[in-house]
Protein backbone atom coordinates (compact mmCIF):
# COMPACT_ATOMS: atom_id res chain seq x y z
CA UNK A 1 -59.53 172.84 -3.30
CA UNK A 2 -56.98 174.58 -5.06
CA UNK A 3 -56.14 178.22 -5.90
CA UNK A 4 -54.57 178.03 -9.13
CA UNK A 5 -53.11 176.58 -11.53
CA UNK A 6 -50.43 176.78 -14.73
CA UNK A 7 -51.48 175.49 -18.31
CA UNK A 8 -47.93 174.27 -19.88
CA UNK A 9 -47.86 174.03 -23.75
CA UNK A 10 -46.27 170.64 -24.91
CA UNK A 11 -46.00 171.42 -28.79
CA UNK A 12 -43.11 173.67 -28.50
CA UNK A 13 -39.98 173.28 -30.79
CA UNK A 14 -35.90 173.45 -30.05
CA UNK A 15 -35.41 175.92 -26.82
CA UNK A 16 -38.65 176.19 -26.24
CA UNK A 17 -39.69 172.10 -26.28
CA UNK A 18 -36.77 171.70 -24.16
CA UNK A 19 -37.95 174.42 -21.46
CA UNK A 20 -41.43 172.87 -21.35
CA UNK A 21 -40.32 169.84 -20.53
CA UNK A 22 -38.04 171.24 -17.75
CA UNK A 23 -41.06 172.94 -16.64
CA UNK A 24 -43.04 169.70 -16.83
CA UNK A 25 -40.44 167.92 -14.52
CA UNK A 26 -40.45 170.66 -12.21
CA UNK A 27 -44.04 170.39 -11.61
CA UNK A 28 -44.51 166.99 -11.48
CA UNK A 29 -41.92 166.15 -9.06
CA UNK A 30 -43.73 168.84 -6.32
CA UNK A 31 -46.60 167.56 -4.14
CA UNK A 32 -49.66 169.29 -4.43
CA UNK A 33 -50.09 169.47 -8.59
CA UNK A 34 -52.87 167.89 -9.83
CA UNK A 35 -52.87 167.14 -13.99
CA UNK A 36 -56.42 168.33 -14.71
CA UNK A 37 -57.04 168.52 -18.24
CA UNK A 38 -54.38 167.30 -20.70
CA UNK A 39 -54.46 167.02 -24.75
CA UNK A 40 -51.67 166.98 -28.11
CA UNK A 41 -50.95 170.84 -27.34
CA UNK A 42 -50.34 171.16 -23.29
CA UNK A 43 -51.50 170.40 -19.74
CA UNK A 44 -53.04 172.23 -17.74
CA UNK A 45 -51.93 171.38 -13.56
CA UNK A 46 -53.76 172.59 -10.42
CA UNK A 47 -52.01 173.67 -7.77
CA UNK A 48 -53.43 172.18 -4.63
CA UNK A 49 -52.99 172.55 -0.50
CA UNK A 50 -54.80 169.22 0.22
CA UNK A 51 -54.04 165.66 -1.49
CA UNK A 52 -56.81 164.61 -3.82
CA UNK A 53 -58.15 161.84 -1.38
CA UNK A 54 -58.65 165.23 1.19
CA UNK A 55 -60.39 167.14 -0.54
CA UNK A 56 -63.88 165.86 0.15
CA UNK A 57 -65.03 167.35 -3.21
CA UNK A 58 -68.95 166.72 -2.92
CA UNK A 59 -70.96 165.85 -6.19
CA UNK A 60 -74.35 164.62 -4.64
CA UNK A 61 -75.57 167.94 -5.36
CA UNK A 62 -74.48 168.20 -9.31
CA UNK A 63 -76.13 164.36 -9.43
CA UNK A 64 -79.27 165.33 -7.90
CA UNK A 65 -79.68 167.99 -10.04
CA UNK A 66 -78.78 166.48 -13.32
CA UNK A 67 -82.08 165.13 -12.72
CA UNK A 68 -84.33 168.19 -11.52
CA UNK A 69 -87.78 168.53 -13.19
CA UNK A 70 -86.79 172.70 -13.89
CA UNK A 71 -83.41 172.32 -15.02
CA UNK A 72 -84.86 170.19 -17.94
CA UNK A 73 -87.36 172.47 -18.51
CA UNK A 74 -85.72 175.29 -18.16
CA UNK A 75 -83.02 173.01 -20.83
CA UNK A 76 -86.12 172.59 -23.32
CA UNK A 77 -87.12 176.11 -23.50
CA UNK A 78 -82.97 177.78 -23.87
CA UNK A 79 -83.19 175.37 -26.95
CA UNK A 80 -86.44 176.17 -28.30
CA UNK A 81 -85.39 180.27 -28.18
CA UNK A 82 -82.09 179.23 -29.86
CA UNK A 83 -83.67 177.60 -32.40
CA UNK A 84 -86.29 180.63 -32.94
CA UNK A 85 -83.25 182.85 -32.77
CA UNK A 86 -81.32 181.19 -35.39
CA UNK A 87 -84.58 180.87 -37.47
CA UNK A 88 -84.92 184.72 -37.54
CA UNK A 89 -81.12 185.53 -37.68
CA UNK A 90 -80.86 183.41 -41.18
CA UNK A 91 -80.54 186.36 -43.92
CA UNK A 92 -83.67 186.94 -46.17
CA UNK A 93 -82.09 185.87 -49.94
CA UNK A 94 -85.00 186.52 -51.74
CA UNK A 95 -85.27 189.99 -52.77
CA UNK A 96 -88.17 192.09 -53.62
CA UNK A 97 -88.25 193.08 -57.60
CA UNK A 98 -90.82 195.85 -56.63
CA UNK A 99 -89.83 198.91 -58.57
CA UNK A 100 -88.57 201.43 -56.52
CA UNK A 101 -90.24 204.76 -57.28
């Protein structure tokens, strides 16, 4: 696993393109830098002790839950108290023409 990691912005103009992509060449060329999530505005890179084939990351557990009788219950019912939530939070717009006295 890794201990940290360095999110590099891409989008950058004149001084500052040119130092990302210095940056990006840097950290690339080193072992141990993993590209873990990447889109139009930057990359974020995990810095890592082990190579990736390693690490022995284990996901039997996240599969076998994905599938667990209480997590989809306990799924149902977070949605149903949303739902209630957002059906009380919606502002009243009808007002009252009672006369005030």
């Amino acid at each position: 696993m890794g201990f940290g990691g360095i999110y590099v912005v891409t989008d950058g103009h004149d001084a500052s393109g040119r130092a990302s992509a210095q940056l990006l060449a840097n950290i690339t060329s080193c072992s141990g830098v993993q590209s873990v999530v990447s889109n139009a505005k930057g990359t974020y890179y995990r810095f890592t002790l082990n190579p990736p084939a390693e690490q022995h990351i284990d996901d039997a557990g996240i599969v076998e839950q994905s599938h667990n009788p209480w997590r989809i219950a306990w799924l149902w019912c977070l949605g149903i108290i949303v739902f209630l939530y957002c059906i009380v939070a919606i502002p009243r717009t009808h007002a009252s023409n009672e006369e005030e006295a």
